[in-house]
N, C-alpha and C. Protein backbone atom coordinates (compact mmCIF):
# COMPACT_ATOMS: atom_id res chain seq x y z
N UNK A 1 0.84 -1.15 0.00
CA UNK A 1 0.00 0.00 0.00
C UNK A 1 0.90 1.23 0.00
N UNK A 2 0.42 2.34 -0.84
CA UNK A 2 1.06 4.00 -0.96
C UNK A 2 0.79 5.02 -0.44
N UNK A 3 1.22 5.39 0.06
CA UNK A 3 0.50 6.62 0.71
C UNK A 3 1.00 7.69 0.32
N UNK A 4 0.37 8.89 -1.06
CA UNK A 4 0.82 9.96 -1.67
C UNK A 4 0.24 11.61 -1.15
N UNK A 5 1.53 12.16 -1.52
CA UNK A 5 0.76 13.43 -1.66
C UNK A 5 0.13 14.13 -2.00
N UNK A 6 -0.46 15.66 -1.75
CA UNK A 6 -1.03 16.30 -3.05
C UNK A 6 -0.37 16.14 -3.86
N UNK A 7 0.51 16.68 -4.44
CA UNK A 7 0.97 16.02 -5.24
C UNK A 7 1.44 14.63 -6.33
N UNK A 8 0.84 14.05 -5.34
CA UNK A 8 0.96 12.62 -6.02
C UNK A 8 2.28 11.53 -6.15
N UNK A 9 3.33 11.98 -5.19
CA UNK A 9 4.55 11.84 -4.64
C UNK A 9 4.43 10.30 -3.91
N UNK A 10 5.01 9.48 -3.76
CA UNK A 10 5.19 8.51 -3.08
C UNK A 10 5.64 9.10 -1.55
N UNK A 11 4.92 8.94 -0.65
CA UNK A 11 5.73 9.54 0.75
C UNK A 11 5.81 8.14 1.86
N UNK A 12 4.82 7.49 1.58
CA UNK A 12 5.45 6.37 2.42
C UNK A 12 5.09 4.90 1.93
N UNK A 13 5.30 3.54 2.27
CA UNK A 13 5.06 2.57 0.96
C UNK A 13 4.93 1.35 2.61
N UNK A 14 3.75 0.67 2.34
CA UNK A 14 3.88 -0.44 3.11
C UNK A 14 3.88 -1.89 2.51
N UNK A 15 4.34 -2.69 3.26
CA UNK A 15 4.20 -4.30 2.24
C UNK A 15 4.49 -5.54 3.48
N UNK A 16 3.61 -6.53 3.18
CA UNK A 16 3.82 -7.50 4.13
C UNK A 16 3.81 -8.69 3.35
N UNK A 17 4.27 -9.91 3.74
CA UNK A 17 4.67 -10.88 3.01
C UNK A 17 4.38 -12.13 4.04
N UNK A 18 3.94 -13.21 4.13
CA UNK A 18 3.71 -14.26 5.01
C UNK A 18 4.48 -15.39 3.65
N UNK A 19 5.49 -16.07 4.89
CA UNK A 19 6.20 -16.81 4.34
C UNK A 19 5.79 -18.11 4.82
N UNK A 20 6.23 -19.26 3.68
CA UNK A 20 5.29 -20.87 3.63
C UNK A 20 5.54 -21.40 5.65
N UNK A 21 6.85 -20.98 6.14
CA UNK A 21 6.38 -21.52 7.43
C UNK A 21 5.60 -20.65 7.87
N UNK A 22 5.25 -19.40 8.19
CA UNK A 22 3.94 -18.82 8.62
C UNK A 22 4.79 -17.60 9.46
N UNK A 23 5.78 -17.37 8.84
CA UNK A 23 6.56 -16.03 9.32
C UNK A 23 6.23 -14.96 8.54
N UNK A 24 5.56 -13.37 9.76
CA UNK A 24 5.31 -12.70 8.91
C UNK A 24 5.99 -11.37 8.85
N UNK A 25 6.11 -11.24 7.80
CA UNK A 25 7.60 -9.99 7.44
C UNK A 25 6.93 -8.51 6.68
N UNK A 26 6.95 -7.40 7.78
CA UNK A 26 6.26 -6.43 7.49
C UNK A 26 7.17 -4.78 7.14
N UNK A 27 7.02 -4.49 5.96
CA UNK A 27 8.44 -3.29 5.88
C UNK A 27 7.28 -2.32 5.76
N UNK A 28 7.45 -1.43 6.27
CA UNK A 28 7.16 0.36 6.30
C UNK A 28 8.40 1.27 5.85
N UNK A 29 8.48 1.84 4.67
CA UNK A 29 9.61 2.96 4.16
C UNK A 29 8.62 4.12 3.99
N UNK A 30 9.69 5.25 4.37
CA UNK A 30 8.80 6.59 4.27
C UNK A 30 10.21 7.54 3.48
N UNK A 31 9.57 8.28 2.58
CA UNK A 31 10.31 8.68 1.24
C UNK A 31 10.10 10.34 1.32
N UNK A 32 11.04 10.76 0.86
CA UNK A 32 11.15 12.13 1.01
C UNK A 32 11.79 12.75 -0.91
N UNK A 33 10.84 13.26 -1.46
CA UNK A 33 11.17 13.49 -3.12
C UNK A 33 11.53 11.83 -3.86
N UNK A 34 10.95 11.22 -3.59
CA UNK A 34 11.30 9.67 -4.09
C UNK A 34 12.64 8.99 -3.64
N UNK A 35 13.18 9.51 -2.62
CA UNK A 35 14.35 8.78 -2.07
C UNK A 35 14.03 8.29 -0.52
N UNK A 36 14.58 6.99 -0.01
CA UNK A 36 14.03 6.44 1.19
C UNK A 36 14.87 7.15 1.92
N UNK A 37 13.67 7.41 3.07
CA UNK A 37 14.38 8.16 4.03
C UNK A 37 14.92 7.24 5.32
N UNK A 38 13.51 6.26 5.51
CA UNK A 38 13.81 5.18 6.92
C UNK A 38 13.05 4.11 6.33
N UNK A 39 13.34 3.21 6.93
CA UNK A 39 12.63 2.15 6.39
C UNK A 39 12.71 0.92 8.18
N UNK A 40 11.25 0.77 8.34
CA UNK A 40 11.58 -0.32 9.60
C UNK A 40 10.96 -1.55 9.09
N UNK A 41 11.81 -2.40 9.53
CA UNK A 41 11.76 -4.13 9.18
C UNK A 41 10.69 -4.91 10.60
N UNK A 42 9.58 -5.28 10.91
CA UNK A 42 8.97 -6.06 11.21
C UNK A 42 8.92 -7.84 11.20
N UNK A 43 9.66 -8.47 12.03
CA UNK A 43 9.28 -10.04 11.42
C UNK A 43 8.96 -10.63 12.59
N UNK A 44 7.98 -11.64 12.44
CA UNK A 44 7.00 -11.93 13.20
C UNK A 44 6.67 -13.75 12.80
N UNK A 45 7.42 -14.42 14.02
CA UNK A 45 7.81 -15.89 13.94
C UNK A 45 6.20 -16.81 13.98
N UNK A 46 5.55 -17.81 13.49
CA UNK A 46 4.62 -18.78 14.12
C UNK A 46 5.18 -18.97 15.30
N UNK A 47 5.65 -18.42 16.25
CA UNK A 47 5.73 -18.00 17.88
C UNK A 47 4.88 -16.83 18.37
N UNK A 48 5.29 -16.21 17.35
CA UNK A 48 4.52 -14.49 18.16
C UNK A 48 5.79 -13.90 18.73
N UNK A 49 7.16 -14.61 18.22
CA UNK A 49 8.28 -13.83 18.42
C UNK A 49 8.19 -12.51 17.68
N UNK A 50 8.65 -10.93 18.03
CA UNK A 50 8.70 -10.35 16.79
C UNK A 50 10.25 -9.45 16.79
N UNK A 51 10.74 -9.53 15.58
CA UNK A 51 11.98 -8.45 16.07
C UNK A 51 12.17 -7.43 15.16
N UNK A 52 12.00 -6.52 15.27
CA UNK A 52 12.51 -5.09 14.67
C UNK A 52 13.77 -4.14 14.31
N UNK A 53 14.14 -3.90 13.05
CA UNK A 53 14.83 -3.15 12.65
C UNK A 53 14.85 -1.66 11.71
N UNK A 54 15.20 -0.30 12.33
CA UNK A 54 14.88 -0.10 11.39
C UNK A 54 16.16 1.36 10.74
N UNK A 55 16.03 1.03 9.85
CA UNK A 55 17.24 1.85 8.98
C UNK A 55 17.04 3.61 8.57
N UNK A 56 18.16 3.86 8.42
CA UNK A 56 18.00 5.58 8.21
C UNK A 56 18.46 5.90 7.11
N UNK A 57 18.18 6.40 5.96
CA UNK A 57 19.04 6.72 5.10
C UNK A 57 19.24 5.94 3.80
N UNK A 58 18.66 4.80 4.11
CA UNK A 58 18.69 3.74 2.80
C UNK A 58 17.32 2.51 2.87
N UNK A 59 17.30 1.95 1.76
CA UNK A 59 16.24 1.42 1.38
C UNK A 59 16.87 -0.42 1.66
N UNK A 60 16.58 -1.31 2.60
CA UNK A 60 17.28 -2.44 2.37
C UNK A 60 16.29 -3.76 1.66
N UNK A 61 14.79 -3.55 1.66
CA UNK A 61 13.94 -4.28 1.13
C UNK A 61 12.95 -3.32 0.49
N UNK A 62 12.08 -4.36 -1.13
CA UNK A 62 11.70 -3.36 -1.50
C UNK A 62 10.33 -3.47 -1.04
């Protein structure tokens, strides 16, 4: 999912992915003139383990 400006700008981008063992992997990037500004990593085990990362400055998943 996108979330734009008036303009019609990409400003922030979400995406989640459930993988065949049932791990679920959730990225949020938020964009500033079409370049990533942060991007946080979400993953989330068939435990209900979850661990978080999240980056400044670069884009590491798309």
């Amino acid at each position: 999912m996108q979330t734009r400006n008036s303009k019609g700008e990409v400003v922030a981008e979400q995406n989640v992915s459930i993988t065949k063992d049932g791990t679920v992997v959730s990225v949020n990037t938020m964009f500033d003139h079409g370049k990533p500004v942060s991007q946080t990593i979400a993953v989330r085990d068939d435990s209900g383990n979850v661990r978080t990362e999240t980056v400044l400055g670069g884009k590491l998943l798309p």
